[in-house]
Protein backbone atom coordinates (compact mmCIF):
# COMPACT_ATOMS: atom_id res chain seq x y z
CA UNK A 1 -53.43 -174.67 -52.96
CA UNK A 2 -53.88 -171.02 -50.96
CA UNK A 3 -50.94 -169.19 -49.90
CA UNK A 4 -50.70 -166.74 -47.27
CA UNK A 5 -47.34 -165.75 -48.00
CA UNK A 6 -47.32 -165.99 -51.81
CA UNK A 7 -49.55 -165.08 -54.70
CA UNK A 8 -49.11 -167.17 -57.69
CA UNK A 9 -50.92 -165.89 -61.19
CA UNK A 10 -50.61 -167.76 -64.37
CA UNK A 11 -50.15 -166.06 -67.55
CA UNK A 12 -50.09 -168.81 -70.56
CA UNK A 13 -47.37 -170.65 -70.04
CA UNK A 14 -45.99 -168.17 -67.67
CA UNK A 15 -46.32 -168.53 -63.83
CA UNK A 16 -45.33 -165.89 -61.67
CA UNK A 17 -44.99 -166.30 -57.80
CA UNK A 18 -44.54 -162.90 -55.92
CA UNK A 19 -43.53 -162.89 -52.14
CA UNK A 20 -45.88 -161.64 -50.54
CA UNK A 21 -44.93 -160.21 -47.25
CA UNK A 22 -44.23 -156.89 -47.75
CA UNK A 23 -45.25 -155.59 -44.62
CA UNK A 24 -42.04 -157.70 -43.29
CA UNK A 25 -40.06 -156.45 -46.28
CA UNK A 26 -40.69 -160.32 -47.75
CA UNK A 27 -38.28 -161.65 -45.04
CA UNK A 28 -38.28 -164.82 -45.66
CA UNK A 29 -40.37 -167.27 -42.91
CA UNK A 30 -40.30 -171.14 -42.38
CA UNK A 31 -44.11 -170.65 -43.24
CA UNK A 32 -42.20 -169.08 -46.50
CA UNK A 33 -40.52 -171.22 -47.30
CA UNK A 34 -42.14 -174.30 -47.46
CA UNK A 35 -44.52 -172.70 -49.19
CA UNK A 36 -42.04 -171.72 -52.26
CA UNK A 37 -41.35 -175.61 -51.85
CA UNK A 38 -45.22 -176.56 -52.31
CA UNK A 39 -45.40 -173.84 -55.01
CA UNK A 40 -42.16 -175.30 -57.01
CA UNK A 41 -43.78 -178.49 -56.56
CA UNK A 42 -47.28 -177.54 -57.75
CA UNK A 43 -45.21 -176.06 -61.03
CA UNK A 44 -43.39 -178.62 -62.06
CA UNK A 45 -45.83 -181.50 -62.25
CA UNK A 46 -48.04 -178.41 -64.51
CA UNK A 47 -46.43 -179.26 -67.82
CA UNK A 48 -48.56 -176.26 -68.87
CA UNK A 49 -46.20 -174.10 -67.17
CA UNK A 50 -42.62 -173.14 -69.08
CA UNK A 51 -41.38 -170.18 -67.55
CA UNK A 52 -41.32 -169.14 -64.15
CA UNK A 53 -40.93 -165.77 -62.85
CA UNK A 54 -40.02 -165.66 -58.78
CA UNK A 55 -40.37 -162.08 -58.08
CA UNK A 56 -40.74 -159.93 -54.23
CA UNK A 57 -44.11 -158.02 -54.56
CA UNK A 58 -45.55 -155.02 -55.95
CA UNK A 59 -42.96 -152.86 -53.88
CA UNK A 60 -39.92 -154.46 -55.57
CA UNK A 61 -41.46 -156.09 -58.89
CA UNK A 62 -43.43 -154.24 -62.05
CA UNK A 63 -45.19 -156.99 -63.98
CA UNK A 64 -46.46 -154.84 -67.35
């Protein structure tokens, strides 16, 4: 599924979903927000997927 206000990158077993409205300051939408639902969703019926990392951006988050 696309996301306009997420990005979602796998890394192994490792997904990580960065909000990505940082024009906003990731303030969190309805739009948001349901699609963190669909995203949650998407990851848990991934049994490929063990960790999850929820993090706000570039401007808030370093991923190494």
């Amino acid at each position: 599924m696309a996301y306009d206000t997420l990005e979602i990158e796998n890394h192994g077993a490792v997904r990580r979903i960065l909000l990505a409205r940082e024009a906003q300051r990731n303030a969190q939408s309805q739009q948001m927000l349901d699609e963190l639902d669909a995203a949650f969703a998407d990851t848990a019926r991934d049994d490929s997927v063990n960790v999850v990392v929820l993090g706000q951006g570039r401007s808030f988050f370093r991923w190494p």
